[in-house]
N, C-alpha and C. Protein backbone atom coordinates (compact mmCIF):
# COMPACT_ATOMS: atom_id res chain seq x y z
N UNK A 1 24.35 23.11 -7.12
CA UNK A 1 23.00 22.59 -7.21
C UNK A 1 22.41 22.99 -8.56
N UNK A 2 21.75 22.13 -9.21
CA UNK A 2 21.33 22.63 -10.86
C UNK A 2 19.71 22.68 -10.19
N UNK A 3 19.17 23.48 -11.16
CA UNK A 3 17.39 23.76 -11.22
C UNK A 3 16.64 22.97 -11.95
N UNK A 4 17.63 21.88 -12.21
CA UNK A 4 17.04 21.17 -13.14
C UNK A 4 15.25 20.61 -12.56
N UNK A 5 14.56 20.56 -12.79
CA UNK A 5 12.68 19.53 -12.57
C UNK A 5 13.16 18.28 -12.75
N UNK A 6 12.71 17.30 -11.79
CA UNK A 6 12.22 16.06 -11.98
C UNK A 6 11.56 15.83 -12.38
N UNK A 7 10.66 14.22 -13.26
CA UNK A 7 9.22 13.87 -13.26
C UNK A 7 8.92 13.01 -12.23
N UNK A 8 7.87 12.54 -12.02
CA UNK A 8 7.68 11.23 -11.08
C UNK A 8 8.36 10.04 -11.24
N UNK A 9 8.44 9.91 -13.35
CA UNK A 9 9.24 8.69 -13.68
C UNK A 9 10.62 8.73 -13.11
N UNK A 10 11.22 9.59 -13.02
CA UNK A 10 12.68 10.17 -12.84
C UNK A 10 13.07 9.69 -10.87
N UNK A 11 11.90 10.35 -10.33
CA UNK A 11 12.22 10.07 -8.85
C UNK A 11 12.10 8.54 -8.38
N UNK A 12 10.69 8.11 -9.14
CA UNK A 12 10.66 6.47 -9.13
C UNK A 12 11.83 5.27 -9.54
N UNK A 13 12.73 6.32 -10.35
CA UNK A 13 13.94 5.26 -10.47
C UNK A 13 14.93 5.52 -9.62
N UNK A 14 14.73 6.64 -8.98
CA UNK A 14 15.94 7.07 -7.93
C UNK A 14 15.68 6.13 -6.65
N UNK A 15 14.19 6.00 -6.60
CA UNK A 15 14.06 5.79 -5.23
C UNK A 15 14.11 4.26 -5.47
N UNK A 16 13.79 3.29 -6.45
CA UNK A 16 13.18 2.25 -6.98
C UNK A 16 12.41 1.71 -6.62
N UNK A 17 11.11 2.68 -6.94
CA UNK A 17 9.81 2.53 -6.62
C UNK A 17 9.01 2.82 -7.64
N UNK A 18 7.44 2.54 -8.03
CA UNK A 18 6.74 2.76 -9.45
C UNK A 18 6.49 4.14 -9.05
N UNK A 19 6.46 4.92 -10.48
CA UNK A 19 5.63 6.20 -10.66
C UNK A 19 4.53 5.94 -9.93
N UNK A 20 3.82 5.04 -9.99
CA UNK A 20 1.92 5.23 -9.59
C UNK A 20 2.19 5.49 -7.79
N UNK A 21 3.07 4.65 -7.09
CA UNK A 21 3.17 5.14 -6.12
C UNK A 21 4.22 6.79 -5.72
N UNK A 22 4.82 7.06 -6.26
CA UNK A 22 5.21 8.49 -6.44
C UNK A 22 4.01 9.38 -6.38
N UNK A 23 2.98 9.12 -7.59
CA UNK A 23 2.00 9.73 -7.66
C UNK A 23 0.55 9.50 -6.58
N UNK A 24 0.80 8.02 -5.92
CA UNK A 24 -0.09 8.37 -4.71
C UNK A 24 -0.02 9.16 -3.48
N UNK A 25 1.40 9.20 -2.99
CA UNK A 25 2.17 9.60 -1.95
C UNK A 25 2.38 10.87 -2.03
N UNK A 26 2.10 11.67 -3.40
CA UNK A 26 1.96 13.27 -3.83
C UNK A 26 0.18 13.61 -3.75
N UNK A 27 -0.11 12.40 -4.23
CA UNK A 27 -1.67 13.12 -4.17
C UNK A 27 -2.05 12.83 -2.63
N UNK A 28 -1.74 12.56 -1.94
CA UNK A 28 -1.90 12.22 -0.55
C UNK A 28 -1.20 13.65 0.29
N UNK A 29 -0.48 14.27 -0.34
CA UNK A 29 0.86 15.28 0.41
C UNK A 29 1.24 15.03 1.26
N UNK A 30 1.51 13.35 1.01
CA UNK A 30 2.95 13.08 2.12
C UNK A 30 4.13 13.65 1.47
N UNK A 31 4.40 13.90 0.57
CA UNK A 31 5.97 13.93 -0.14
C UNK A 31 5.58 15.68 -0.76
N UNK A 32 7.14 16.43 -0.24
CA UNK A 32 7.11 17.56 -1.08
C UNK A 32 6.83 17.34 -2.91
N UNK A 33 6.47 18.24 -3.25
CA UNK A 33 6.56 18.16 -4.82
C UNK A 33 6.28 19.93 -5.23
N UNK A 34 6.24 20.16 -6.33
CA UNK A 34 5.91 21.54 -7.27
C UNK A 34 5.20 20.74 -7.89
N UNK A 35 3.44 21.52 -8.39
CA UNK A 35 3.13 21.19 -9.04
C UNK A 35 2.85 21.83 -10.88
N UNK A 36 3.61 21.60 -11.45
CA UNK A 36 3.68 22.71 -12.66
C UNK A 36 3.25 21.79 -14.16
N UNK A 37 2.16 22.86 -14.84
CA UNK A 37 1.42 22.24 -16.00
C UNK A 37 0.61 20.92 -15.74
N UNK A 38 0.07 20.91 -14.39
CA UNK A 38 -0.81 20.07 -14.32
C UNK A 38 0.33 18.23 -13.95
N UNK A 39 1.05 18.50 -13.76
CA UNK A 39 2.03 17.39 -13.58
C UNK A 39 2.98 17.76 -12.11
N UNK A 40 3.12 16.39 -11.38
CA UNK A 40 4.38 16.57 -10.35
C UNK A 40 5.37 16.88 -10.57
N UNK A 41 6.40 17.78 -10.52
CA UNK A 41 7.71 17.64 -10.25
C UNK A 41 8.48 17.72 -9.16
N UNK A 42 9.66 17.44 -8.86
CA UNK A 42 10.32 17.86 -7.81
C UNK A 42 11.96 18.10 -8.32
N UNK A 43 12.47 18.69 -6.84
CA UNK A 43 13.56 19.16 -7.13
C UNK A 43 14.55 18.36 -6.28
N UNK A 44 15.89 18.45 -6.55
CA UNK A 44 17.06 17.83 -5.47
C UNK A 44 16.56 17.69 -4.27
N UNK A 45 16.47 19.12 -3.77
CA UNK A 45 15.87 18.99 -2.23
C UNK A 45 14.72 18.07 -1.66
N UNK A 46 13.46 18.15 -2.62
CA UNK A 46 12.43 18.08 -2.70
C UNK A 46 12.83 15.90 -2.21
N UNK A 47 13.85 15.39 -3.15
CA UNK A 47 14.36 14.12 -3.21
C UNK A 47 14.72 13.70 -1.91
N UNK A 48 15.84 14.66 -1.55
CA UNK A 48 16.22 14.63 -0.32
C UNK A 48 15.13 14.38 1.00
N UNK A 49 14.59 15.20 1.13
CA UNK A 49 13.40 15.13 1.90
C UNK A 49 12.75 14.03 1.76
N UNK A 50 12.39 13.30 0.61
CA UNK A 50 11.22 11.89 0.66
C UNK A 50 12.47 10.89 0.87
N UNK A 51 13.74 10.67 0.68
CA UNK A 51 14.85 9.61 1.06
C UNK A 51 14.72 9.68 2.98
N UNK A 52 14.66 11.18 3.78
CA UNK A 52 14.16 11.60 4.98
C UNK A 52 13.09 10.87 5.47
N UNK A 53 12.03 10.85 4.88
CA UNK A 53 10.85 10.87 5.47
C UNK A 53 11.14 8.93 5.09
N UNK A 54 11.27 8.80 4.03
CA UNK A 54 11.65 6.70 3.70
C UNK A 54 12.42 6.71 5.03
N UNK A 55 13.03 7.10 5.38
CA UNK A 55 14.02 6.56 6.70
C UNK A 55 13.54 6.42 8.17
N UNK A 56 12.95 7.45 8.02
CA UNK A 56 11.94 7.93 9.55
C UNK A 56 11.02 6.69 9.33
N UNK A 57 10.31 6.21 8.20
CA UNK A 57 9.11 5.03 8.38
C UNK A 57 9.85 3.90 8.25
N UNK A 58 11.32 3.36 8.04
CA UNK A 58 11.29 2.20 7.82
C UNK A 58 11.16 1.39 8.82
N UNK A 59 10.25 -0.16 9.23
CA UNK A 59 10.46 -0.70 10.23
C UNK A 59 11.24 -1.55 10.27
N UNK A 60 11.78 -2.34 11.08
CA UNK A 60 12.59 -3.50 11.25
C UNK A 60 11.90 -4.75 10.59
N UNK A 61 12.39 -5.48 10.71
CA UNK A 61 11.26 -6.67 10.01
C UNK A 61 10.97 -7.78 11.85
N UNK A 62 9.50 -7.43 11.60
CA UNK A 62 9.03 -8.36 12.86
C UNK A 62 8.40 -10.03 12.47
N UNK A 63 8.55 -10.55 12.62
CA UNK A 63 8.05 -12.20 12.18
C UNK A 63 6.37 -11.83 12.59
N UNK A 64 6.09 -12.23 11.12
CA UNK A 64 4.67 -12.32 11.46
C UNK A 64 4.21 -13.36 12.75
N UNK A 65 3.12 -12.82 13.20
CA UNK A 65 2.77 -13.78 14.21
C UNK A 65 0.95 -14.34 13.49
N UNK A 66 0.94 -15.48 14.13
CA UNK A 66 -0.22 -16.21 13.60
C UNK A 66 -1.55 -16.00 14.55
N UNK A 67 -2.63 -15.51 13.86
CA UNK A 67 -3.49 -14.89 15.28
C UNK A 67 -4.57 -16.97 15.08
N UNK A 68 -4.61 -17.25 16.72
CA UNK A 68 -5.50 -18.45 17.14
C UNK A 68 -6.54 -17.92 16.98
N UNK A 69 -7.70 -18.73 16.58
CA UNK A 69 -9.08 -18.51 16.67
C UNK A 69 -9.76 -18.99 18.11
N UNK A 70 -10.15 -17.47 18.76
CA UNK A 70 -10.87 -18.08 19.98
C UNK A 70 -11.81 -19.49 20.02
N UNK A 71 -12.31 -19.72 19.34
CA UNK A 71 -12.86 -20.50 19.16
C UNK A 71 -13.62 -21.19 17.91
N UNK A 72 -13.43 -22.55 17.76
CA UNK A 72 -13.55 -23.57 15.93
C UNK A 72 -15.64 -23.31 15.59
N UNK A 73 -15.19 -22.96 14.77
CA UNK A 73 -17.43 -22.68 14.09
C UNK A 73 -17.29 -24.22 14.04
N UNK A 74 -18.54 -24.26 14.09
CA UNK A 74 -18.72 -25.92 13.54
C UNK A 74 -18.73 -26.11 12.06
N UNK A 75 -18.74 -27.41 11.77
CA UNK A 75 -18.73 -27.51 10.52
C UNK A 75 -20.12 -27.13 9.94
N UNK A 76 -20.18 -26.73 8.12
CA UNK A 76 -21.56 -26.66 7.95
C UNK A 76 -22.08 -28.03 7.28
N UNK A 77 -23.41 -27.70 7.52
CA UNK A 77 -24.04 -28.73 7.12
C UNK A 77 -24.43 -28.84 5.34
N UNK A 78 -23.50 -29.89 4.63
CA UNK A 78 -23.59 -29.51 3.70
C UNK A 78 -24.76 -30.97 2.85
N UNK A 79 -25.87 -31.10 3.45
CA UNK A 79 -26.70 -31.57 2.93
C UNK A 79 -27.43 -30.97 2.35
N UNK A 80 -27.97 -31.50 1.35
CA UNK A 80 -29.12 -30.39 0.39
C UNK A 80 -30.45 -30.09 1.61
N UNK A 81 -31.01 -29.07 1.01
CA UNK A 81 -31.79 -28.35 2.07
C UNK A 81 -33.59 -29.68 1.65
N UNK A 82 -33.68 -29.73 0.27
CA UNK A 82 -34.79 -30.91 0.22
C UNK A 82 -34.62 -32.60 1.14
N UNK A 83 -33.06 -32.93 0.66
CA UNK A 83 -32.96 -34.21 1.84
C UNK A 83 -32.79 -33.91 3.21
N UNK A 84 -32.88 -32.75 3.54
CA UNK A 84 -32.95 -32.39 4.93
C UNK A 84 -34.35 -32.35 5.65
N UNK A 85 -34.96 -31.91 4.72
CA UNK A 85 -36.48 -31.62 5.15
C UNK A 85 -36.76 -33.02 5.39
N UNK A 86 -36.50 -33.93 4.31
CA UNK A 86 -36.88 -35.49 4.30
C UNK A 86 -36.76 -36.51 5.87
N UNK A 87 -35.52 -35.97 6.10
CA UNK A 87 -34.14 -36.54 7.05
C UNK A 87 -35.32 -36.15 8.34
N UNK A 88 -35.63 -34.84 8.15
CA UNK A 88 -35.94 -34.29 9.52
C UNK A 88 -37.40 -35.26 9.86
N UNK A 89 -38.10 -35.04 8.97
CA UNK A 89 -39.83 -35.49 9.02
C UNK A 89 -40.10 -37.34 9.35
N UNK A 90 -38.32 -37.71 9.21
CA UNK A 90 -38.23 -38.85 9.47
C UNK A 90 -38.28 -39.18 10.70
């Protein structure tokens, strides 16, 4: 095992995913990390563990389903509000 540090850029290509989400999923502390000089890193293990935790959430793929509207609005009324007044007084 080397001691080598990761960056975020480094894990984002492992995982092939963007840094920005690396860096949400750390600022969130879902995902182990070290935080050193003000920057994420991680280690082998640290990798291991978020490939873990990707596995535990993946879902199957379900077919979206289409939600019905209990019930249709009516249409609006798209007459001007002055020929309406007109319309009405008629």
């Amino acid at each position: 095992m080397t001691d080598q540090l990761l960056d975020k850029h480094d894990v984002a290509a492992r995982l092939k995913v963007s840094p920005r989400l690396v860096e949400k999923k750390c600022a969130k502390r879902e995902w182990p990390f070290i935080f050193v000089a003000r920057k994420y890193r991680f280690t082998e293990e640290h990798v291991e563990k978020i490939v873990a935790l990707l596995k535990e959430q993946t879902v199957p793929h379900v077919p979206k389903l289409v939600a019905r509207r209990a019930s249709v609005t009516p249409l609006r009324d798209k007459t001007p509000p002055r020929l309406r007044k007109k319309l009405r007084a008629l």
